[in-house]
N, C-alpha and C. Protein backbone atom coordinates (compact mmCIF):
# COMPACT_ATOMS: atom_id res chain seq x y z
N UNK A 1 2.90 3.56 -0.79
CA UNK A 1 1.95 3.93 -1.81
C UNK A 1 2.41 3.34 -3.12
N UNK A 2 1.45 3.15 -3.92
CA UNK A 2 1.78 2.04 -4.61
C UNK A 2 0.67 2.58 -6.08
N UNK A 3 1.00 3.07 -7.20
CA UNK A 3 0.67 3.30 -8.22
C UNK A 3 0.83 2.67 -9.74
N UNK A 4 0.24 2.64 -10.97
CA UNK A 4 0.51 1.92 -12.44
C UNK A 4 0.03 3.01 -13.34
N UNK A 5 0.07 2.86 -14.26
CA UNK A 5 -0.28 3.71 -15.57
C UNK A 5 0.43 2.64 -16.68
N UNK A 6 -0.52 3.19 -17.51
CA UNK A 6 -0.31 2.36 -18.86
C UNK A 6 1.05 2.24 -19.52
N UNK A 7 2.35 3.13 -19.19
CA UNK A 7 3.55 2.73 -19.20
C UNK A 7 4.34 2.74 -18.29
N UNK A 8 4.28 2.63 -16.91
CA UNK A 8 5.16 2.37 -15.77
C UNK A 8 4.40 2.50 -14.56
N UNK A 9 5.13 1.99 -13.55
CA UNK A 9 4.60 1.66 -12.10
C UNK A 9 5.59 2.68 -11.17
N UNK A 10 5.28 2.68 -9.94
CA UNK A 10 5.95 3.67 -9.24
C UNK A 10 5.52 3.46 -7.49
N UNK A 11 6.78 3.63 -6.97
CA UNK A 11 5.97 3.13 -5.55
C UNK A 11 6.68 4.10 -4.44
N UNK A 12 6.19 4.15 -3.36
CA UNK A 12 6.75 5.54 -2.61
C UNK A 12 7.34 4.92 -0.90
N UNK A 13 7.79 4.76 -0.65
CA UNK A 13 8.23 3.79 0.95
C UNK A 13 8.47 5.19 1.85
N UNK A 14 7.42 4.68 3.15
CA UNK A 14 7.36 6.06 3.88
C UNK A 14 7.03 5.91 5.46
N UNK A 15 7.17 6.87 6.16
CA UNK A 15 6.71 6.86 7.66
C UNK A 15 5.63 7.69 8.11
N UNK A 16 4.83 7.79 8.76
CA UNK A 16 4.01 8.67 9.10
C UNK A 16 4.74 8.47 10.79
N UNK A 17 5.12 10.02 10.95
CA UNK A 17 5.47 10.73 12.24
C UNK A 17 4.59 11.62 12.40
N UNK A 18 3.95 11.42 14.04
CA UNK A 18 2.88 12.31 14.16
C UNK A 18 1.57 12.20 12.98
N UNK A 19 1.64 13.11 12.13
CA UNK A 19 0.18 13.59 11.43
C UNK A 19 1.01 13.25 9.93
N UNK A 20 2.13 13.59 10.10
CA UNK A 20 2.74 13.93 8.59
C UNK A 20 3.39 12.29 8.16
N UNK A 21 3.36 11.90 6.73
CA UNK A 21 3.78 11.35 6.30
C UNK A 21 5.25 11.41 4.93
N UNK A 22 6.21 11.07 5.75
CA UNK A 22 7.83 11.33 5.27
C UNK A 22 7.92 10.28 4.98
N UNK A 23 8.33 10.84 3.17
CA UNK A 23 9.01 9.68 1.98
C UNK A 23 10.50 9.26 2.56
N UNK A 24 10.54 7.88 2.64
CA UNK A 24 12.02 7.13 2.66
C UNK A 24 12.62 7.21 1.36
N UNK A 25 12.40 6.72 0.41
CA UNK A 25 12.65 5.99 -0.84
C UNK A 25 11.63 5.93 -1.67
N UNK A 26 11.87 6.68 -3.02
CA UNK A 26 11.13 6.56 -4.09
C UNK A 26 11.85 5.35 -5.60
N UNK A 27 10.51 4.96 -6.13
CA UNK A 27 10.85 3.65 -6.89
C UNK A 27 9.61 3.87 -7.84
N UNK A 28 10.43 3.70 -8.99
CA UNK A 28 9.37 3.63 -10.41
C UNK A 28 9.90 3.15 -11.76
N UNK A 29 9.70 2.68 -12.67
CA UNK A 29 10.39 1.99 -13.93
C UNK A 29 9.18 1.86 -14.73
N UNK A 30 9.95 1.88 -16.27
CA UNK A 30 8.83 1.99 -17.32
C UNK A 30 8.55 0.50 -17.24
N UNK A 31 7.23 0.09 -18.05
CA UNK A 31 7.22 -1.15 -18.30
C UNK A 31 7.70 -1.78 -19.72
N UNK A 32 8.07 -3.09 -19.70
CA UNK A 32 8.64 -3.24 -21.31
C UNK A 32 6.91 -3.74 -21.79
N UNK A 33 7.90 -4.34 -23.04
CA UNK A 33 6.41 -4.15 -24.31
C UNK A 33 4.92 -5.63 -23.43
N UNK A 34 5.92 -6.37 -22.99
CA UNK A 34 5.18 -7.32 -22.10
C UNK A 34 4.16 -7.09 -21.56
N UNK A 35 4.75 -6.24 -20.45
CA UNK A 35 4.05 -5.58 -18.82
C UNK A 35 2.82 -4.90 -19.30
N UNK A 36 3.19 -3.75 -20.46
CA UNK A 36 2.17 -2.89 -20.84
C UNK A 36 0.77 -3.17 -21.63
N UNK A 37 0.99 -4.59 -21.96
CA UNK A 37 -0.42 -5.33 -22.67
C UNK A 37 -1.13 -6.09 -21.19
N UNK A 38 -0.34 -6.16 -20.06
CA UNK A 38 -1.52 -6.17 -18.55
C UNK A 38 -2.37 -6.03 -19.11
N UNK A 39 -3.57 -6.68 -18.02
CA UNK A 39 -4.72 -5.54 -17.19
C UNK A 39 -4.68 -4.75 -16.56
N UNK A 40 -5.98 -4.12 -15.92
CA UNK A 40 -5.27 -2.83 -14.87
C UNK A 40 -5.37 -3.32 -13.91
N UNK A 41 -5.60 -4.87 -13.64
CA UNK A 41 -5.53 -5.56 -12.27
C UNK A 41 -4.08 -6.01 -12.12
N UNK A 42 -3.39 -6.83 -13.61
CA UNK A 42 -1.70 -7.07 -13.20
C UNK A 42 -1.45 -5.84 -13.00
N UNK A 43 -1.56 -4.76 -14.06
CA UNK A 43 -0.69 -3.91 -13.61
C UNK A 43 -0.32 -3.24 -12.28
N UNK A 44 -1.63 -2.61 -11.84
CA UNK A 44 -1.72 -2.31 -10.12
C UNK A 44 -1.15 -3.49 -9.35
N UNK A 45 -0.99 -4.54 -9.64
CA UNK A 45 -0.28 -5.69 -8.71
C UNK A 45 0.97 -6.17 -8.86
N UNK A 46 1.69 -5.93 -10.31
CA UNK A 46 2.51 -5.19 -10.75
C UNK A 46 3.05 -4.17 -9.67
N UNK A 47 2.87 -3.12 -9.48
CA UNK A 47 3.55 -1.95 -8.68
C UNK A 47 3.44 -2.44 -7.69
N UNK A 48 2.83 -2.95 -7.05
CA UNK A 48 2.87 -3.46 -5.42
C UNK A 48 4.00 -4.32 -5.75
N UNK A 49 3.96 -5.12 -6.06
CA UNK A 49 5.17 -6.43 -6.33
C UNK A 49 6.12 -6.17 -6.16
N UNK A 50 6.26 -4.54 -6.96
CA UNK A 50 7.71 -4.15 -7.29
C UNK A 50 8.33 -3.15 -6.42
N UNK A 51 7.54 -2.53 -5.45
CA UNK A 51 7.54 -1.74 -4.50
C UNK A 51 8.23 -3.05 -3.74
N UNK A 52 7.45 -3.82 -3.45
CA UNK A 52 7.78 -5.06 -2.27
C UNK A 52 9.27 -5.33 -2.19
N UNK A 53 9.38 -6.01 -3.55
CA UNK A 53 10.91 -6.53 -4.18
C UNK A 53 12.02 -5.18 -3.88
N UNK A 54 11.54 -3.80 -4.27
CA UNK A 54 12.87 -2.53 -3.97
C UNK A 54 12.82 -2.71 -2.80
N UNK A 55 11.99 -2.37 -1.79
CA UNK A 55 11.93 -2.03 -0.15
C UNK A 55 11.93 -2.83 0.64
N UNK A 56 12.48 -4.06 0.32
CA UNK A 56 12.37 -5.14 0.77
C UNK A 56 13.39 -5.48 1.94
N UNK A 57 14.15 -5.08 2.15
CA UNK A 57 15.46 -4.75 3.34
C UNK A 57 14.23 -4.18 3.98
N UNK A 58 13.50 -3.14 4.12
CA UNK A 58 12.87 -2.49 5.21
C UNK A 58 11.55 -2.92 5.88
N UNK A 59 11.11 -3.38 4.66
CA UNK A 59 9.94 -3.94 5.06
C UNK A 59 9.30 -6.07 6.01
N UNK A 60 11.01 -6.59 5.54
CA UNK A 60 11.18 -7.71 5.68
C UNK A 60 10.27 -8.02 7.13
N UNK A 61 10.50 -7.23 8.23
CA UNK A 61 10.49 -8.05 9.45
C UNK A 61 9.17 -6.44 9.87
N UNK A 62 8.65 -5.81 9.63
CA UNK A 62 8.36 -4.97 10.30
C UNK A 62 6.09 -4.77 9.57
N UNK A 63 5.52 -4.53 10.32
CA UNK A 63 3.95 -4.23 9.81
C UNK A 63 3.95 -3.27 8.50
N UNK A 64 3.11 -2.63 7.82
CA UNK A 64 3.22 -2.02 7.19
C UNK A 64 1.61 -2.17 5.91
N UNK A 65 1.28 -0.80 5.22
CA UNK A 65 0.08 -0.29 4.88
C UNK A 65 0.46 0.07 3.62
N UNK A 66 -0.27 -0.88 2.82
CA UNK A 66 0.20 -0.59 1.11
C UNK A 66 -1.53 0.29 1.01
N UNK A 67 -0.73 1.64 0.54
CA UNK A 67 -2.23 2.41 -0.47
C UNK A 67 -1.86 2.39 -1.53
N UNK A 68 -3.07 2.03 -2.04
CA UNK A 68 -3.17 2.26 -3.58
C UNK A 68 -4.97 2.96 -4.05
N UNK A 69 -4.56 3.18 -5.12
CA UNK A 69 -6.12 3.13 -5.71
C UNK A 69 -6.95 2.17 -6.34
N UNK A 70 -6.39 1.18 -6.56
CA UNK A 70 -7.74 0.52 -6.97
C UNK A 70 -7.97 -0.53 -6.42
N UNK A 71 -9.30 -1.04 -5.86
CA UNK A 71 -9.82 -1.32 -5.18
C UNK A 71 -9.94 -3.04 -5.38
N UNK A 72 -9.68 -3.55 -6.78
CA UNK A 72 -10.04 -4.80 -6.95
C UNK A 72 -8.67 -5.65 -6.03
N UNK A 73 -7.44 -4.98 -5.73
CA UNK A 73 -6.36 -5.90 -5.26
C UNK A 73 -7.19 -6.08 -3.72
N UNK A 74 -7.70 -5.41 -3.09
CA UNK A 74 -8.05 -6.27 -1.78
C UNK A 74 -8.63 -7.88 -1.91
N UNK A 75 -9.27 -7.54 -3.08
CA UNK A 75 -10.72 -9.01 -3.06
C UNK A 75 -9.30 -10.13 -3.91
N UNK A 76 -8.59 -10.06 -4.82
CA UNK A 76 -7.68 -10.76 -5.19
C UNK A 76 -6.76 -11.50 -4.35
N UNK A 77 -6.64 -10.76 -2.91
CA UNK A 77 -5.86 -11.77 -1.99
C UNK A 77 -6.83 -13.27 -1.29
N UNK A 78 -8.18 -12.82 -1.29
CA UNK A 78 -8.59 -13.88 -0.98
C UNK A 78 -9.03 -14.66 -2.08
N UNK A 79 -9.00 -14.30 -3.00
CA UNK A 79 -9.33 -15.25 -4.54
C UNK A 79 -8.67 -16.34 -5.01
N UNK A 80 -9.20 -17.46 -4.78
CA UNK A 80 -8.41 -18.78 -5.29
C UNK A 80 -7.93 -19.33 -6.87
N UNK A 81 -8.54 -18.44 -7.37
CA UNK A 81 -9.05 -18.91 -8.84
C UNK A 81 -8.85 -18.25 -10.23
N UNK A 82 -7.15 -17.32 -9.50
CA UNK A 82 -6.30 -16.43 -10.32
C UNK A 82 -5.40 -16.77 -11.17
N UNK A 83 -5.36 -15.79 -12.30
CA UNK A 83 -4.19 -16.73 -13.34
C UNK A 83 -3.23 -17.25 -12.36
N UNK A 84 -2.42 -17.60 -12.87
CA UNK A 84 -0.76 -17.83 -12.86
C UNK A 84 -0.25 -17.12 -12.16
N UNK A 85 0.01 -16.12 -12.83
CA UNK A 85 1.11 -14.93 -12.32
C UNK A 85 0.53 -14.27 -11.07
N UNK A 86 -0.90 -13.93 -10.93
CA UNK A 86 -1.39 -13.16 -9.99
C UNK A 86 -1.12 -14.12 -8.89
N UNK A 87 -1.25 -15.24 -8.63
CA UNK A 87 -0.81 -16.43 -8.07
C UNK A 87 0.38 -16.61 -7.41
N UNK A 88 1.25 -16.35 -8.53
CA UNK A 88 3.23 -16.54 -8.33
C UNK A 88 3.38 -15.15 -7.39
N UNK A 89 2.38 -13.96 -7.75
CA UNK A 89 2.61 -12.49 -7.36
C UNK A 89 2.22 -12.97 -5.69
N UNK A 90 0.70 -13.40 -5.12
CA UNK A 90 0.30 -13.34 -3.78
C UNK A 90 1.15 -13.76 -3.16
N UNK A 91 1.62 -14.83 -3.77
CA UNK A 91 2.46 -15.83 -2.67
C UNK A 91 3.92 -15.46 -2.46
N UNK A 92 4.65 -14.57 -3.43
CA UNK A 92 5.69 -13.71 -3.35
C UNK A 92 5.04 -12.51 -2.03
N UNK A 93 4.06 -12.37 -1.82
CA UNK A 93 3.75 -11.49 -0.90
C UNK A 93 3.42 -11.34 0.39
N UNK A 94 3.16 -12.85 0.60
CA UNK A 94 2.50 -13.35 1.95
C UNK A 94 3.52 -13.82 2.66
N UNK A 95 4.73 -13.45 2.47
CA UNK A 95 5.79 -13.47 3.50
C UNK A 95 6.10 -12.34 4.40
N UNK A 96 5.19 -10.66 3.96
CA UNK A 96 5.70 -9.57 4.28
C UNK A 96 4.06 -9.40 5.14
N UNK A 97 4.34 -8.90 5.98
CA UNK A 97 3.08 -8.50 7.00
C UNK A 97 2.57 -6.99 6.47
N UNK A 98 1.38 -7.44 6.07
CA UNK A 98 0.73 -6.01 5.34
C UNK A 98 -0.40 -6.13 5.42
N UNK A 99 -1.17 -4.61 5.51
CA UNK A 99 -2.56 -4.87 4.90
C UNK A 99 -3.24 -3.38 3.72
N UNK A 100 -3.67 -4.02 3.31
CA UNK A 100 -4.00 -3.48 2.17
C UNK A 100 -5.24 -2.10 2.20
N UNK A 101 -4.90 -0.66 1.48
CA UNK A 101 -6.09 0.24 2.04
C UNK A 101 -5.90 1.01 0.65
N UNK A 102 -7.34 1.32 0.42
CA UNK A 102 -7.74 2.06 -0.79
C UNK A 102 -7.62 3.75 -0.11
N UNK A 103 -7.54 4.42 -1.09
CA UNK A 103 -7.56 5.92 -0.98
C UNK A 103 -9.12 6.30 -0.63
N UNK A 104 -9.91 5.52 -0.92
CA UNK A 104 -11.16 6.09 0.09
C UNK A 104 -11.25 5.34 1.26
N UNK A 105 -10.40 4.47 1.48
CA UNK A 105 -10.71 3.51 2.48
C UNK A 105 -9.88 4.44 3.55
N UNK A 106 -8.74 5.25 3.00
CA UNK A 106 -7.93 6.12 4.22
C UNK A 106 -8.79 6.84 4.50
N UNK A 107 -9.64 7.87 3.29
CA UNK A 107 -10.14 9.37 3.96
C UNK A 107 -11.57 8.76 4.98
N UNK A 108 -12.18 7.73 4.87
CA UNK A 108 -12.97 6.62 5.38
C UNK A 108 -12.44 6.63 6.86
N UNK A 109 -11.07 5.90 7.26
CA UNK A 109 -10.77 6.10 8.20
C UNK A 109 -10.22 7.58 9.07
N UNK A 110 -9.72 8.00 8.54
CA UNK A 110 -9.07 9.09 9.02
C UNK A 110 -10.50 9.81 9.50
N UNK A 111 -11.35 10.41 9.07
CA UNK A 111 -13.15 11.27 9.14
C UNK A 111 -13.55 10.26 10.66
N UNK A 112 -13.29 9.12 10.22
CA UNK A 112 -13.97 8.32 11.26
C UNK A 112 -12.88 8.57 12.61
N UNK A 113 -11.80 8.25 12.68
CA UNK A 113 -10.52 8.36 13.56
C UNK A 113 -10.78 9.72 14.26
N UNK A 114 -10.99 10.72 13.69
CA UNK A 114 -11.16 12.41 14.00
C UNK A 114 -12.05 11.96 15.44
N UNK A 115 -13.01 11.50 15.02
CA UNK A 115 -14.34 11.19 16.32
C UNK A 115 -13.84 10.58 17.89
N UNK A 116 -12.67 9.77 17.51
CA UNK A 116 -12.53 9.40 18.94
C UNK A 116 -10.79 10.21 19.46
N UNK A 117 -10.72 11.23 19.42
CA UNK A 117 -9.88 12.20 19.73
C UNK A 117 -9.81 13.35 19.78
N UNK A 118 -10.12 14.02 21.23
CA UNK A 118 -10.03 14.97 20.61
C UNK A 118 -9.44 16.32 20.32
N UNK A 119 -9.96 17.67 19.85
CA UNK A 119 -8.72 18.42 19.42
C UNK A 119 -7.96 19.46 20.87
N UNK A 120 -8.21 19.02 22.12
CA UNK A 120 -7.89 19.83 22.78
C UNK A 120 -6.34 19.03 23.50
N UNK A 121 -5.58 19.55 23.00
CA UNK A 121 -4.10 18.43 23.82
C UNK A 121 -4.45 18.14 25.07
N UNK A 122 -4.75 19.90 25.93
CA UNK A 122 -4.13 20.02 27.65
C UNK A 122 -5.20 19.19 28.14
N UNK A 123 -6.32 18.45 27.45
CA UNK A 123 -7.22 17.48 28.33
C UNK A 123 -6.17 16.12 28.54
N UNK A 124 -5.83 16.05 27.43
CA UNK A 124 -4.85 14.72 28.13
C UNK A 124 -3.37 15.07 29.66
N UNK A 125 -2.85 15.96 29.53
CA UNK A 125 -2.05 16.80 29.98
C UNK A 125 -3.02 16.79 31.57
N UNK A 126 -3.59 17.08 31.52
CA UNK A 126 -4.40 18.02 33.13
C UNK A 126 -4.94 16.18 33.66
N UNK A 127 -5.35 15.22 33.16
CA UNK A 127 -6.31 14.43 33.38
C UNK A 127 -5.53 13.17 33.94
N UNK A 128 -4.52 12.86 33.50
CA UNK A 128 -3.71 11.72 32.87
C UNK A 128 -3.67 11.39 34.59
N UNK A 129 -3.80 9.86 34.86
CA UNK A 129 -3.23 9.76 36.11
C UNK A 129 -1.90 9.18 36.64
């Protein structure tokens, strides 16, 4: 999970076991006078970056699901026609196997996910061959 605000970024490295999702490692830093004249597009890309760069021992070789909230970083990975930096940022990123999901894009899936499972365990248990 992957967050910004107008003076620092903050990122959360985690597992989902079972239903529940357990924090590994938490990561956040103010921004200097630079960072904080962003947009709210560096900035949110910004915290991903910097999430990437801390957790980066863990995440090197393995899949993995950056949430965030705002929605414009999905359409920016396929965008050719980005400053500089957003540029220097993708391609710092496209070494790590990820894909990218908005906070409505989870409760989106998860509502939808509910439908093909369902809540009774012992049907799998009694059936299974």
């Amino acid at each position: 999970m992957c967050d910004a605000s107008d003076y620092a970024v903050g990122a959360i490295l985690g597992q989902r076991i079972e239903k529940h999702f357990w924090p590994i490692h938490y990561a956040s830093k103010t921004m200097n006078q630079a960072e904080a004249n962003y947009t709210t597009t560096e900035k949110e890309m910004l915290a991903v970056v910097y999430a990437f760069e801390n957790f980066r021992s863990y995440l090197i070789m393995n899949k993995g699901i950056v949430y965030t909230d705002y929605f414009a970083l999905k359409y920016l990975f396929a965008k050719k026609d980005a400053k500089a930096r957003l540029l220097h940022w993708i391609l710092l990123l496209h070494e790590f196997d990820f894909k990218g999901m908005t906070s409505q894009q989870k409760q989106k899936f998860f509502k939808d996910a509910r439908h093909y499972f369902w809540d009774d365990p012992c049907l799998f248990r009694t059936y299974v061959d």
